[in-house]
C-alpha atoms as a PDB file:
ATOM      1  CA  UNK A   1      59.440  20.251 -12.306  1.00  0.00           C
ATOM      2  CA  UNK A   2      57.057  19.597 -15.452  1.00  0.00           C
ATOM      3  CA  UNK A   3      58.142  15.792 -14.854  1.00  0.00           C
ATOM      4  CA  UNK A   4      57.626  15.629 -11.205  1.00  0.00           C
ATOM      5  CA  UNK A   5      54.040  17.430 -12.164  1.00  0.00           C
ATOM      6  CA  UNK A   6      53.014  14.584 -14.839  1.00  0.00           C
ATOM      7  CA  UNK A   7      54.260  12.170 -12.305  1.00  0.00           C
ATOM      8  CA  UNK A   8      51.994  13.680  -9.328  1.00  0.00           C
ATOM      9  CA  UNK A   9      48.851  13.654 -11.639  1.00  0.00           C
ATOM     10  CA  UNK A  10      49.175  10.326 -13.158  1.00  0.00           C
ATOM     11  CA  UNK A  11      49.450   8.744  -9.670  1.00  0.00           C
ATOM     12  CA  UNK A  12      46.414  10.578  -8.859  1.00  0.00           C
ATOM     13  CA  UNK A  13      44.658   8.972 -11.986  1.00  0.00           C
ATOM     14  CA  UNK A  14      45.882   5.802 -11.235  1.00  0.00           C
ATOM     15  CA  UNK A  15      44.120   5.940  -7.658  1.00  0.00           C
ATOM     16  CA  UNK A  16      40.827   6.673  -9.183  1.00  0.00           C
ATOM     17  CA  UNK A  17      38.950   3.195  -9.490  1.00  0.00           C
ATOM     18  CA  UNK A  18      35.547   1.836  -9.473  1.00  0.00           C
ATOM     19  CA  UNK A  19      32.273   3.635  -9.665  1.00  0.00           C
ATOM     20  CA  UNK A  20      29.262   5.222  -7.452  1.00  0.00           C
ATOM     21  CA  UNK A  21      25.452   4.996  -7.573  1.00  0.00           C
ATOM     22  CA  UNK A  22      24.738   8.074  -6.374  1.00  0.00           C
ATOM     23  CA  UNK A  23      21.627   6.978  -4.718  1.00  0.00           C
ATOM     24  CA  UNK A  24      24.020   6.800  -1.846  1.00  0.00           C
ATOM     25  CA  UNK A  25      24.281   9.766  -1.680  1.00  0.00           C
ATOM     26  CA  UNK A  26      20.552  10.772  -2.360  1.00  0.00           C
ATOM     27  CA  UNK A  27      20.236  13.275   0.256  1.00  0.00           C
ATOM     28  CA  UNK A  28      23.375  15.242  -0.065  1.00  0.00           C
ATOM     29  CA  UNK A  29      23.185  15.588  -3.811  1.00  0.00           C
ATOM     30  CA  UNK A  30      19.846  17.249  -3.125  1.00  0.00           C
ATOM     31  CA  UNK A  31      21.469  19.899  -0.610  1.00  0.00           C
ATOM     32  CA  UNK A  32      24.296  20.745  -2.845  1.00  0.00           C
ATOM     33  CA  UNK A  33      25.081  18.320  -5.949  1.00  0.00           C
ATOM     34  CA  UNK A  34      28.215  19.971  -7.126  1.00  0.00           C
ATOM     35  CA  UNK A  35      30.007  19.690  -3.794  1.00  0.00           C
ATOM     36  CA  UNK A  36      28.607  16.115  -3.337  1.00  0.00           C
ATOM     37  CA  UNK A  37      30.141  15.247  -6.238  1.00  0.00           C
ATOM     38  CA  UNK A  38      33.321  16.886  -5.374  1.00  0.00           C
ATOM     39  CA  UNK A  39      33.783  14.549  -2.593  1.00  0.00           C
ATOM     40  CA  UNK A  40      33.038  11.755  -4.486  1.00  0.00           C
ATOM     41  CA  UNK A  41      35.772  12.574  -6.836  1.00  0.00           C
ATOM     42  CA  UNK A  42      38.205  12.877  -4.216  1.00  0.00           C
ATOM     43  CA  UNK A  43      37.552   9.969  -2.041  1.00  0.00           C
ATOM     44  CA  UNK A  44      38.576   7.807  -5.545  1.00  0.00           C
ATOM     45  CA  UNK A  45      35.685   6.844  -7.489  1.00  0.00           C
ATOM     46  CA  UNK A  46      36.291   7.090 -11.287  1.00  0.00           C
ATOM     47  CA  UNK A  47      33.047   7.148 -12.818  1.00  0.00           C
ATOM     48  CA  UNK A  48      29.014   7.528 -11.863  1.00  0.00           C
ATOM     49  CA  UNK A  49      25.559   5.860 -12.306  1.00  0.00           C
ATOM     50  CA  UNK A  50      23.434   9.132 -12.123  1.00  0.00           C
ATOM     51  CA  UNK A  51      19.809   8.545 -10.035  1.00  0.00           C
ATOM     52  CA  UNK A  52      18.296  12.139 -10.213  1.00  0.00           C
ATOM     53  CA  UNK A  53      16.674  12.519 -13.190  1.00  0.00           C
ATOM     54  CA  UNK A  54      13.056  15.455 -13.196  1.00  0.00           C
ATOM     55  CA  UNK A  55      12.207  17.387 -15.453  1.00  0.00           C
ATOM     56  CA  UNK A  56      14.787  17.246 -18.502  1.00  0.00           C
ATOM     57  CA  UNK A  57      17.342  17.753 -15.424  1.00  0.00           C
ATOM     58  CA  UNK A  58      20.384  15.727 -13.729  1.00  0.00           C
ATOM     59  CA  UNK A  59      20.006  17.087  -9.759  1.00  0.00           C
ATOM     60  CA  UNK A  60      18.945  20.276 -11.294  1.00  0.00           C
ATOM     61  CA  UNK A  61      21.466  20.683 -14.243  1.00  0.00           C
ATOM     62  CA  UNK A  62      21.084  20.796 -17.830  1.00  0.00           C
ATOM     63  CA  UNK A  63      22.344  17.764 -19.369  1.00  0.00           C
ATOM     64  CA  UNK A  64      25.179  19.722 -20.523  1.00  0.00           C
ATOM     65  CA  UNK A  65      25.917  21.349 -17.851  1.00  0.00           C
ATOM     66  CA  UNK A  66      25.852  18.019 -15.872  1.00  0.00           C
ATOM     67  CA  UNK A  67      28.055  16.172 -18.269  1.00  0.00           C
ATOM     68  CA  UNK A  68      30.577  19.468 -17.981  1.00  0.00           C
ATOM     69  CA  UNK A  69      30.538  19.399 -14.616  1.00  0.00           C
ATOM     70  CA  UNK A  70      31.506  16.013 -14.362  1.00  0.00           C
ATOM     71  CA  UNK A  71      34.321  16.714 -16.271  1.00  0.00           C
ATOM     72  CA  UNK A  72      35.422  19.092 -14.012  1.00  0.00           C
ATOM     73  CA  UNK A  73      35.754  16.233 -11.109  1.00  0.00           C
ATOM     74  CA  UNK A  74      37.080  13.641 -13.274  1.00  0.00           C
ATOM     75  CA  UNK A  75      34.250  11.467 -13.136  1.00  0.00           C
ATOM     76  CA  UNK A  76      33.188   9.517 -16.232  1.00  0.00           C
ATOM     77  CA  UNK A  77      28.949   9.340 -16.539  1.00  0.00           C
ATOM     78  CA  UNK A  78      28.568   5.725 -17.229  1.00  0.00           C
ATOM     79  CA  UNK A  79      25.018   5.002 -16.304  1.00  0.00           C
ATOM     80  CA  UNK A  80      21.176   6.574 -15.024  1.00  0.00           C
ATOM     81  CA  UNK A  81      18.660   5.441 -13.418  1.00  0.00           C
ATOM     82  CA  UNK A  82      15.616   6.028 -14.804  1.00  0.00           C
ATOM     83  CA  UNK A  83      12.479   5.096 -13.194  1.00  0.00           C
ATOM     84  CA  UNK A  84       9.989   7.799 -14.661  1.00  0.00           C
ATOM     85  CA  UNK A  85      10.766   6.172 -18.133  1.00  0.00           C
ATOM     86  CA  UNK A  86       7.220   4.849 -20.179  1.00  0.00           C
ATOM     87  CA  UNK A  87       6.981   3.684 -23.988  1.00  0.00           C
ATOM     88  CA  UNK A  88       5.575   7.431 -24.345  1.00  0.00           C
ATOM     89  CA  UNK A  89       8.537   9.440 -23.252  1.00  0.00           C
ATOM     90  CA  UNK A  90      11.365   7.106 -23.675  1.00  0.00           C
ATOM     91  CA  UNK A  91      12.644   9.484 -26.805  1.00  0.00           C
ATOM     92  CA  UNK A  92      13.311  12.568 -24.795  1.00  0.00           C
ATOM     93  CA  UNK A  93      14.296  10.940 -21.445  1.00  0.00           C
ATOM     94  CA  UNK A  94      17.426   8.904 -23.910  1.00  0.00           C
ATOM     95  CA  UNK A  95      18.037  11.905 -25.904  1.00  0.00           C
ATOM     96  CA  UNK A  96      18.695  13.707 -22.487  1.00  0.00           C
ATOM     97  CA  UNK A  97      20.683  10.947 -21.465  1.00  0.00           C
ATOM     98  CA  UNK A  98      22.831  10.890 -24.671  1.00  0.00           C
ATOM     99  CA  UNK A  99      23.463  14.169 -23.861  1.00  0.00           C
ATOM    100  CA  UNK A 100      24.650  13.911 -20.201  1.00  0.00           C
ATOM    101  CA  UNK A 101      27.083  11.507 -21.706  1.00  0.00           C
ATOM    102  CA  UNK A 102      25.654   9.054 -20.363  1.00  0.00           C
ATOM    103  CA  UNK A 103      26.880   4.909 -21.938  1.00  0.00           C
ATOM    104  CA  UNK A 104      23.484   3.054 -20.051  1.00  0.00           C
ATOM    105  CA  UNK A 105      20.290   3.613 -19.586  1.00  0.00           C
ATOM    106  CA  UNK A 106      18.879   1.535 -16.893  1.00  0.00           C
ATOM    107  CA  UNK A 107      15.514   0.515 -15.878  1.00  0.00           C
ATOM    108  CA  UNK A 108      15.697   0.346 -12.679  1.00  0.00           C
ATOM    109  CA  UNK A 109      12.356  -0.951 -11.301  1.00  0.00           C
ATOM    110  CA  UNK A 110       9.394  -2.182 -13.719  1.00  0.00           C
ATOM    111  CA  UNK A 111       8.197   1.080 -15.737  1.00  0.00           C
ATOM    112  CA  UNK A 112       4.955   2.644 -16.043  1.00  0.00           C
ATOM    113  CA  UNK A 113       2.909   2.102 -13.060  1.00  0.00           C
ATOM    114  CA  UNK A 114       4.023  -1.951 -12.808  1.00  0.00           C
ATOM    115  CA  UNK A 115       5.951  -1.645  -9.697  1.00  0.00           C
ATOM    116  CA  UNK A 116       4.446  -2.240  -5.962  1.00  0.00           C
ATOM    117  CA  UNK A 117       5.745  -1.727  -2.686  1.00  0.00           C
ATOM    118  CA  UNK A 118       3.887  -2.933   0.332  1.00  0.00           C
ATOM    119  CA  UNK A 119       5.012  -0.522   3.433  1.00  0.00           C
ATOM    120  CA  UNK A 120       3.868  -2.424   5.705  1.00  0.00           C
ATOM    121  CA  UNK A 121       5.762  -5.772   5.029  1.00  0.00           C
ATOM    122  CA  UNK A 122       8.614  -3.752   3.381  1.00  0.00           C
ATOM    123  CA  UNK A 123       8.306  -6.230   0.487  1.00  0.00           C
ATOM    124  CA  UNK A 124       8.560  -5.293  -3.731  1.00  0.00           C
ATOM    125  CA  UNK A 125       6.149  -6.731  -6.357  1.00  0.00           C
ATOM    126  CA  UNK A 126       5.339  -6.062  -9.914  1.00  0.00           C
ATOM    127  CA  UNK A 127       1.939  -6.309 -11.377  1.00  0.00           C
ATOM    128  CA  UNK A 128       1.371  -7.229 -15.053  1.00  0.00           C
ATOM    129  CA  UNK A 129       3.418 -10.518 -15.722  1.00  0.00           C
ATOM    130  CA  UNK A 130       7.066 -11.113 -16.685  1.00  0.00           C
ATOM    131  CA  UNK A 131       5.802 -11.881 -20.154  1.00  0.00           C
ATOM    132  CA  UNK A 132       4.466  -7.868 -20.627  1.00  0.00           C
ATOM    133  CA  UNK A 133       7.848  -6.297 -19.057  1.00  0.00           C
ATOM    134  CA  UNK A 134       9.565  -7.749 -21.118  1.00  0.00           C
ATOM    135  CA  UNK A 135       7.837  -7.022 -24.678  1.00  0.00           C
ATOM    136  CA  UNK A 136       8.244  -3.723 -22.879  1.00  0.00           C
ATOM    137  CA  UNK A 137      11.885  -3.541 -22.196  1.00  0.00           C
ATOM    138  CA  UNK A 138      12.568  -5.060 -25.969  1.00  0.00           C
ATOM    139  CA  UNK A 139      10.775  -1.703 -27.097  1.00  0.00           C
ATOM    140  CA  UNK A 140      12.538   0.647 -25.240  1.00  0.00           C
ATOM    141  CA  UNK A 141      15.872  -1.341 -25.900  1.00  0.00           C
ATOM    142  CA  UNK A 142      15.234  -0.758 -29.553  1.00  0.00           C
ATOM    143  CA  UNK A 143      14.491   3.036 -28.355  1.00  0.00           C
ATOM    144  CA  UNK A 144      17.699   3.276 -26.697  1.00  0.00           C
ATOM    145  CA  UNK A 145      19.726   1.379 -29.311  1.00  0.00           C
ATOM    146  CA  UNK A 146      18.437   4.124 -31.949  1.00  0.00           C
ATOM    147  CA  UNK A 147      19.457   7.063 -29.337  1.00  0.00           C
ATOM    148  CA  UNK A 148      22.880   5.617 -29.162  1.00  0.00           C
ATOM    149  CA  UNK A 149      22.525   4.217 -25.606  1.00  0.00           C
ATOM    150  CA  UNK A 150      22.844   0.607 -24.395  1.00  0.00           C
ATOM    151  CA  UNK A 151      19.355  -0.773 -22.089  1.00  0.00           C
ATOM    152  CA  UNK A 152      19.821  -2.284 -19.116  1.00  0.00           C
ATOM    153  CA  UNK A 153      17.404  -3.515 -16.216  1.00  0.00           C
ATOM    154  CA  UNK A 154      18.281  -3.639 -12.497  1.00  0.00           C
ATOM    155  CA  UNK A 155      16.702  -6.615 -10.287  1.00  0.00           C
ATOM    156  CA  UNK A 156      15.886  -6.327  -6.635  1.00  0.00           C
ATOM    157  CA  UNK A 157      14.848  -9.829  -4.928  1.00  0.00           C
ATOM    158  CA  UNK A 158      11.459 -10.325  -5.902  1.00  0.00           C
ATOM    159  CA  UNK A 159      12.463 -11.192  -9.921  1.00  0.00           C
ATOM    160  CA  UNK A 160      14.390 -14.284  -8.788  1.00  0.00           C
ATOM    161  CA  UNK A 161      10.939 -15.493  -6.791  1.00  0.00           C
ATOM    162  CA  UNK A 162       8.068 -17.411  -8.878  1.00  0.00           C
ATOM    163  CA  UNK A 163       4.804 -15.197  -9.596  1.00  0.00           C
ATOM    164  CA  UNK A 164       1.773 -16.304  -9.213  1.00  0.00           C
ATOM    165  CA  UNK A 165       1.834 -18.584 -12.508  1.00  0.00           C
ATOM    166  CA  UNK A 166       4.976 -20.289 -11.465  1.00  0.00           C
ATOM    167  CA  UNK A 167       7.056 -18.012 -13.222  1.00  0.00           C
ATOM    168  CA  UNK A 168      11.025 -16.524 -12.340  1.00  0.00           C
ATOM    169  CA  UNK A 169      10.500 -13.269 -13.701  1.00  0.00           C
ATOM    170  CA  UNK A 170      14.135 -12.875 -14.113  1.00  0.00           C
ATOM    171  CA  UNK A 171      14.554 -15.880 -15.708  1.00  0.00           C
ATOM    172  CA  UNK A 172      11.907 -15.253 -17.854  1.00  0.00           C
ATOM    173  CA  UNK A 173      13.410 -12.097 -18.767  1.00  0.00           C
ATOM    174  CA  UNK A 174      16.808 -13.528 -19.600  1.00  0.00           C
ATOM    175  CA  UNK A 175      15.615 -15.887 -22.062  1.00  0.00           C
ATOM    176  CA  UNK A 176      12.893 -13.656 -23.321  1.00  0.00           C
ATOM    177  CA  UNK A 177      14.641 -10.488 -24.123  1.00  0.00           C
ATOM    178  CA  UNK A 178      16.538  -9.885 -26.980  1.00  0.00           C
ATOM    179  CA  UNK A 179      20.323  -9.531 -25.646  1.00  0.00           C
ATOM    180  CA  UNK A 180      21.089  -6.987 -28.921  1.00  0.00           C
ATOM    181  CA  UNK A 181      18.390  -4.636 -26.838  1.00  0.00           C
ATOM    182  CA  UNK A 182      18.698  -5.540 -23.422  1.00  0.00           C
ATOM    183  CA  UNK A 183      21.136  -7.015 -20.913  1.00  0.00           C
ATOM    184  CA  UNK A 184      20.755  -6.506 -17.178  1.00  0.00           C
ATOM    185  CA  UNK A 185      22.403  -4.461 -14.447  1.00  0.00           C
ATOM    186  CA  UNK A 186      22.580  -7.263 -11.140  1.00  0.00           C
ATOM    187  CA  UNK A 187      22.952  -6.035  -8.067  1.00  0.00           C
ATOM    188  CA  UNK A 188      24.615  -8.279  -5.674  1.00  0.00           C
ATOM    189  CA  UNK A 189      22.640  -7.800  -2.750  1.00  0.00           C
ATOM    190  CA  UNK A 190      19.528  -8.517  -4.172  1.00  0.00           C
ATOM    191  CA  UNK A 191      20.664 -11.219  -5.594  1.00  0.00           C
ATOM    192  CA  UNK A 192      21.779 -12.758  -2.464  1.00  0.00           C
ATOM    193  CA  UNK A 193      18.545 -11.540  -0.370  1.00  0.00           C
ATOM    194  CA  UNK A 194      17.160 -13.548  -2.611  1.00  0.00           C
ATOM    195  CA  UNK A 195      18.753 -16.599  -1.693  1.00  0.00           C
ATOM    196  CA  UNK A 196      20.378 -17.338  -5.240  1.00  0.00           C
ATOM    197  CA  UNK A 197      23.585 -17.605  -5.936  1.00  0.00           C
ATOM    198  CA  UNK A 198      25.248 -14.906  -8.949  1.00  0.00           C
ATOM    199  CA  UNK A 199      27.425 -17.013 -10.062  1.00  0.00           C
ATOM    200  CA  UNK A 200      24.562 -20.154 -11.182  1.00  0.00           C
ATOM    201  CA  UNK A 201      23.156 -17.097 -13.246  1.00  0.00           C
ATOM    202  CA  UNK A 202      26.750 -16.166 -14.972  1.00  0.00           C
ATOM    203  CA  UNK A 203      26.864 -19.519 -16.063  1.00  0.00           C
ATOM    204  CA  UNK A 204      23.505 -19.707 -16.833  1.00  0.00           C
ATOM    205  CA  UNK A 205      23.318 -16.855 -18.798  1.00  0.00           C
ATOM    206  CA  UNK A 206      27.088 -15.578 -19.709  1.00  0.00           C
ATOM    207  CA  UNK A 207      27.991 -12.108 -20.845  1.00  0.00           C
ATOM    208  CA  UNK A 208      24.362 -10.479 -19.875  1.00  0.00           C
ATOM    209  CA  UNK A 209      25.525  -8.621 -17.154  1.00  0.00           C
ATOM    210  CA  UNK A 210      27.265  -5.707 -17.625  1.00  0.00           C
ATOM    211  CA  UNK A 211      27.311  -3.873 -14.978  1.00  0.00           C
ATOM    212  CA  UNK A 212      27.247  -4.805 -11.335  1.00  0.00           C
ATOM    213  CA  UNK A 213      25.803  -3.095  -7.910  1.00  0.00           C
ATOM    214  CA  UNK A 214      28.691  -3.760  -5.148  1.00  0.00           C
ATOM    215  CA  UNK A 215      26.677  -3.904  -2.241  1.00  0.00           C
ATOM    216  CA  UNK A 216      27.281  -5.663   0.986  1.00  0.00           C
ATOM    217  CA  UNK A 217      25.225  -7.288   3.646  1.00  0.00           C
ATOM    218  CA  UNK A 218      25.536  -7.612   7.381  1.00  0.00           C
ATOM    219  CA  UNK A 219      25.055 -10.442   9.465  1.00  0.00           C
ATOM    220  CA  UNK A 220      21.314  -9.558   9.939  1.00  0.00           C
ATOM    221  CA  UNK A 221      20.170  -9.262   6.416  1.00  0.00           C
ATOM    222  CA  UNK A 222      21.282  -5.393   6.353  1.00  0.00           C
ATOM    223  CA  UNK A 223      22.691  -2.983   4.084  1.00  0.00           C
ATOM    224  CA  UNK A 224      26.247  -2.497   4.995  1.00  0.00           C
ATOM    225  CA  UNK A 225      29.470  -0.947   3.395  1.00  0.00           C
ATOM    226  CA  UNK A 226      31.765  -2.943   1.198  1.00  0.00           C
ATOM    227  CA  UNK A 227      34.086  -5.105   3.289  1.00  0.00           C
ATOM    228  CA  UNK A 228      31.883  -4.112   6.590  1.00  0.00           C
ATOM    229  CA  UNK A 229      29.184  -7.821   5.285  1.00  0.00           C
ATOM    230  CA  UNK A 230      29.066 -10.844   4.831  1.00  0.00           C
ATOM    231  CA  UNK A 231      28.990 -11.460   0.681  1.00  0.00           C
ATOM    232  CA  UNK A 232      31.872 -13.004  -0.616  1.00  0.00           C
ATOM    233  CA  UNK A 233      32.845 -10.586  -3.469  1.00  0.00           C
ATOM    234  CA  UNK A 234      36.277 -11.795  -4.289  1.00  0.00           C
ATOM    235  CA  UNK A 235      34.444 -15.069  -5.184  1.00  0.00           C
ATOM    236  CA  UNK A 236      32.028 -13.213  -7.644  1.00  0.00           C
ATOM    237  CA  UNK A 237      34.630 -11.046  -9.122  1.00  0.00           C
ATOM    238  CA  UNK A 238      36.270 -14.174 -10.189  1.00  0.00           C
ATOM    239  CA  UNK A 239      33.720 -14.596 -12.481  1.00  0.00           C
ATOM    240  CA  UNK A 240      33.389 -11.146 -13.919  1.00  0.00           C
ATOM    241  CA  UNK A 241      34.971 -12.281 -17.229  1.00  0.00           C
ATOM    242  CA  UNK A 242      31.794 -14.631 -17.728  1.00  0.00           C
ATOM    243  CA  UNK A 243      29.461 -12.207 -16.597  1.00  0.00           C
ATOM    244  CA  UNK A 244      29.837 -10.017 -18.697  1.00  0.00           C
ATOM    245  CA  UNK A 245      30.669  -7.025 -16.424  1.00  0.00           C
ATOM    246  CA  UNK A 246      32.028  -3.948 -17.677  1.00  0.00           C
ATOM    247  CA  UNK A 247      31.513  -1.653 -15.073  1.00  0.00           C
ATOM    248  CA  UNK A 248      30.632  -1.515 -11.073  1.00  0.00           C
ATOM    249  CA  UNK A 249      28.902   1.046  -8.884  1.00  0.00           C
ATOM    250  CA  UNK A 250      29.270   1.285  -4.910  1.00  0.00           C
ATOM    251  CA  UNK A 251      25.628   1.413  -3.634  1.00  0.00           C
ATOM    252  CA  UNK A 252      23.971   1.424  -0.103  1.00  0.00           C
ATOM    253  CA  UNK A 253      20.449   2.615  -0.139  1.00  0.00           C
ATOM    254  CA  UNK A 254      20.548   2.947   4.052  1.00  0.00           C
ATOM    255  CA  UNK A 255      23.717   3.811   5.864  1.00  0.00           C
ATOM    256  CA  UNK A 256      22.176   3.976   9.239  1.00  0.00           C
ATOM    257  CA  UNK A 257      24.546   5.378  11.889  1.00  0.00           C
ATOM    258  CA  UNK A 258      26.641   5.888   9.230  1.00  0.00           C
ATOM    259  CA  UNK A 259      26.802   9.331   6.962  1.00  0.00           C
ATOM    260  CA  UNK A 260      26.694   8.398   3.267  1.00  0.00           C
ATOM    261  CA  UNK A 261      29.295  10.569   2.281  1.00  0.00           C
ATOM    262  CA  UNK A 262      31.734   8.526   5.678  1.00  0.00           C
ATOM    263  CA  UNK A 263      30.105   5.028   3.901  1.00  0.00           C
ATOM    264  CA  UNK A 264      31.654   5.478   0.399  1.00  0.00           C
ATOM    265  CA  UNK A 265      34.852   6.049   1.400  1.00  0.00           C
ATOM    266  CA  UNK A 266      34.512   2.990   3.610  1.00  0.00           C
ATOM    267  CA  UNK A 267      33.434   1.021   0.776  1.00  0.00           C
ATOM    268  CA  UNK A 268      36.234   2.739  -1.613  1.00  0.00           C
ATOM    269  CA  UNK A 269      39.048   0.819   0.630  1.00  0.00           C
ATOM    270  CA  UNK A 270      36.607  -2.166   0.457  1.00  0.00           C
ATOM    271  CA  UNK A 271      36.668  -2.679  -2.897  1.00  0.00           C
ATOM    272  CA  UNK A 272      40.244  -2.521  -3.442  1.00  0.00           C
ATOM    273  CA  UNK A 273      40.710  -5.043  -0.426  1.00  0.00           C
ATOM    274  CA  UNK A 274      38.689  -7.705  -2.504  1.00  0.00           C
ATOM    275  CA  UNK A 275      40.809  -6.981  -5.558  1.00  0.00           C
ATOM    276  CA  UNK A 276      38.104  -4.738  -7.764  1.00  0.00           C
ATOM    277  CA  UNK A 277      39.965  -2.250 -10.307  1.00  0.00           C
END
């Protein structure tokens, strides 16, 4: 019996793969975060990238708590987002992080006031040059290295476009930045709404990117579960080795006449049917 138990739970390990950004599931973790991540526990997903950071809190939990919890479920903290973070506050927000459990801390949209969004064109910009975030990020990297955390930043499309001085911000940032204090979080479907290839950039630039947003894109330019788009992921994860990629996280900021919580598990059987572990 004992036997036929250990046998039982390490299949059910073994079927646990891949992570979530639980911006997916935004909305649901605000009505009830514990049950939210209950399901995502049991429709397969191993580990988390956390996106509900306020006031010292993970979706209303201590740190603690929020790391214990997670426990509970099975599910490994391996990243936050952290968009409230400033040069200022950067000690408390890691030191909360560190004790979530969390492995990353990512920067998920230029800090402290430099991000725009434009609602009526639906289109991202950052104000301040590529040249200031990134003296920035090298400051909070350092930050984060001395809290015992690892800095990433996450790209959307408008870091692989030239500014206004003829600049890639991205690229800019890749060369710039000191890779012992920052490396970069690339999410796939930015990437390609940006009409650039991943894979020029994992040569490019080898072993920067550590972790990777699995998100897929319809026909008309739209968020869509993993397996449900167009990208080409078998062809990227080919190349994980050279990017540098440790971990991946599920994401689909709009589900549309999808539920979230019906899209994950959509994109769990997605994943494994491009060969992701």
């Amino acid at each position: 019996m004992i036997s036929l138990i250990f046998t039982v739970l390490s299949c059910t390990t073994k079927s646990k793969m891949g992570g979530l950004a639980l911006y997916t599931v935004r909305d649901a973790m605000t009505d009830d975060a514990q049950m939210t991540l209950k399901t995502v526990s049991e429709t397969g997903y191993a580990y988390v990238e956390a996106a509900g950071y306020k006031d010292g809190k993970y979706y209303g939990m201590t740190p603690s708590n929020f790391k214990a919890f997670l426990k509970e479920q099975n599910l490994i903290p391996v990243s936050t987002h952290q968009s409230s973070v400033t040069l200022d506050n950067a000690d408390i927000e890691m030191a909360h992080a560190k004790a979530a459990g969390f492995e990353y801390f990512v920067v998920p949209i230029p800090p402290m006031g430099l991000f725009n969004y434009d609602t009526t064109t639906n289109t991202m910009s950052m104000t301040g040059g590529a040249e200031n975030l990134a003296n920035i990020l090298d400051e909070l990297g350092k930050k984060a290295a001395k809290a015992g955390l690892k800095l990433l930043y996450h790209n959307h499309d408008f870091e692989f476009i030239k500014d206004t001085d003829g600049i890639v911000p991205i690229d800019y940032l890749l060369e710039n930045c000191d890779p012992k204090y920052v490396n970069f979080q690339m999410d796939l479907f930015w990437v390609t709404k940006a009409k650039t290839d991943p894979l020029a950039y994992f040569e490019k630039y080898p072993g920067r990117f550590k972790i990777w947003h699995v998100k897929d894109m319809d026909k008309d330019g739209k968020f869509a579960p993993v397996g449900n788009g167009t990208i080409d992921f078998a062809r990227i994860l080919a190349e994980k080795d050279k990017s540098g990629m440790e971990y991946y996280m599920v994401e689909q900021d709009k589900t549309f006449t999808m539920k979230p919580l019906e899209a994950i598990k959509v994109s769990h059987k997605g994943i494994k049917s491009f060969g992701f572990e």
